[in-house]
Protein backbone atom coordinates (compact mmCIF):
# COMPACT_ATOMS: atom_id res chain seq x y z
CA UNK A 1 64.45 103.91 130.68
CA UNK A 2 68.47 104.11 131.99
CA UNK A 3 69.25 101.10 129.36
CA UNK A 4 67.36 102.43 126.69
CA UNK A 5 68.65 105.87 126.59
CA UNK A 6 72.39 104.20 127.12
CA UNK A 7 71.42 102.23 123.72
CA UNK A 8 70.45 104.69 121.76
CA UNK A 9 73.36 106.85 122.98
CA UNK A 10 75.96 103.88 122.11
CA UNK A 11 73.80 103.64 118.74
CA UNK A 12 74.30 107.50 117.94
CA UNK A 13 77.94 107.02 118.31
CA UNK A 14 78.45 104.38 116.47
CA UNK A 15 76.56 105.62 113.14
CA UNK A 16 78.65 108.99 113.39
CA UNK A 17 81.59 107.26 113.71
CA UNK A 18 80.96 105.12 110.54
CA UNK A 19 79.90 107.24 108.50
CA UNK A 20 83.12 109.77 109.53
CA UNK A 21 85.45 110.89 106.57
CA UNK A 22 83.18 110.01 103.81
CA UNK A 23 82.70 113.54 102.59
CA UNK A 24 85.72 113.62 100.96
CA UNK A 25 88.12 112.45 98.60
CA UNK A 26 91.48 110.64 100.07
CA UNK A 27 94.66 112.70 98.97
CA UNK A 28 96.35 109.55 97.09
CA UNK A 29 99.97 110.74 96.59
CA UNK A 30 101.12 109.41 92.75
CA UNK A 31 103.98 106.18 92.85
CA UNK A 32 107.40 107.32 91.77
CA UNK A 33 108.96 104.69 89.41
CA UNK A 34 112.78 104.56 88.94
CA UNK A 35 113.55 103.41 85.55
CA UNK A 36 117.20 102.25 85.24
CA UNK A 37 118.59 102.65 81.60
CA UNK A 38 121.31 100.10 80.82
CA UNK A 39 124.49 100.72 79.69
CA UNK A 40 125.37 100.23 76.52
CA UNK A 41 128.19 102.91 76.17
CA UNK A 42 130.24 99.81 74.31
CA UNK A 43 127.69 100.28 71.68
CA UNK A 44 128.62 104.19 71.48
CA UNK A 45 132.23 103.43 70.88
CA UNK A 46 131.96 100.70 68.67
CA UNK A 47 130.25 102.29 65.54
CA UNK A 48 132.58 104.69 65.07
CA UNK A 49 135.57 102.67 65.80
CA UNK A 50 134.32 100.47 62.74
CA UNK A 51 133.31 103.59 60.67
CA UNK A 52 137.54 104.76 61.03
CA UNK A 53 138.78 101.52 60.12
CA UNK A 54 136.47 101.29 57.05
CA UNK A 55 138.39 104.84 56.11
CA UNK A 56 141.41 103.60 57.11
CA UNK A 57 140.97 100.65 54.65
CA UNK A 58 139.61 102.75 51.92
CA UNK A 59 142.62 105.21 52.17
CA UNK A 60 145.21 102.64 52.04
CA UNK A 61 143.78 100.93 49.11
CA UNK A 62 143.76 104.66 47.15
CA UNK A 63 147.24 104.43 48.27
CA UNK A 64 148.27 101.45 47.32
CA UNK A 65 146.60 99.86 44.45
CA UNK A 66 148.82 96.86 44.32
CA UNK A 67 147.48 94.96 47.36
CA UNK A 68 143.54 95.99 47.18
């Protein structure tokens, strides 16, 4: 009688214990992802270098016809 209440005691336990935090949803916190921009500042200082030479061109040809 000693073993079998010992089983069913060591049986109780072990079904509460698996069936423990079930109930409810996990709190899953979200993944924060880094994204690293590259640097292209060349690319910012580029375009309008090439945009003032192109003026620079076209005002020295309405300047001087001779050589345009």
């Amino acid at each position: 009688m000693k073993k079998v209440m010992i089983v069913a005691a060591v049986a109780a336990l072990a079904a509460t214990a698996a069936q423990a935090g079930a109930l409810v949803d996990p709190i899953v916190e979200p993944e924060i992802i880094v994204e690293q921009s590259s640097s292209s500042s060349n690319a910012g200082i580029i375009v309008p270098l090439i945009f003032l030479a192109l003026v620079g061109v076209g005002v020295f040809c309405a300047v001087n016809t001779t050589i345009c």
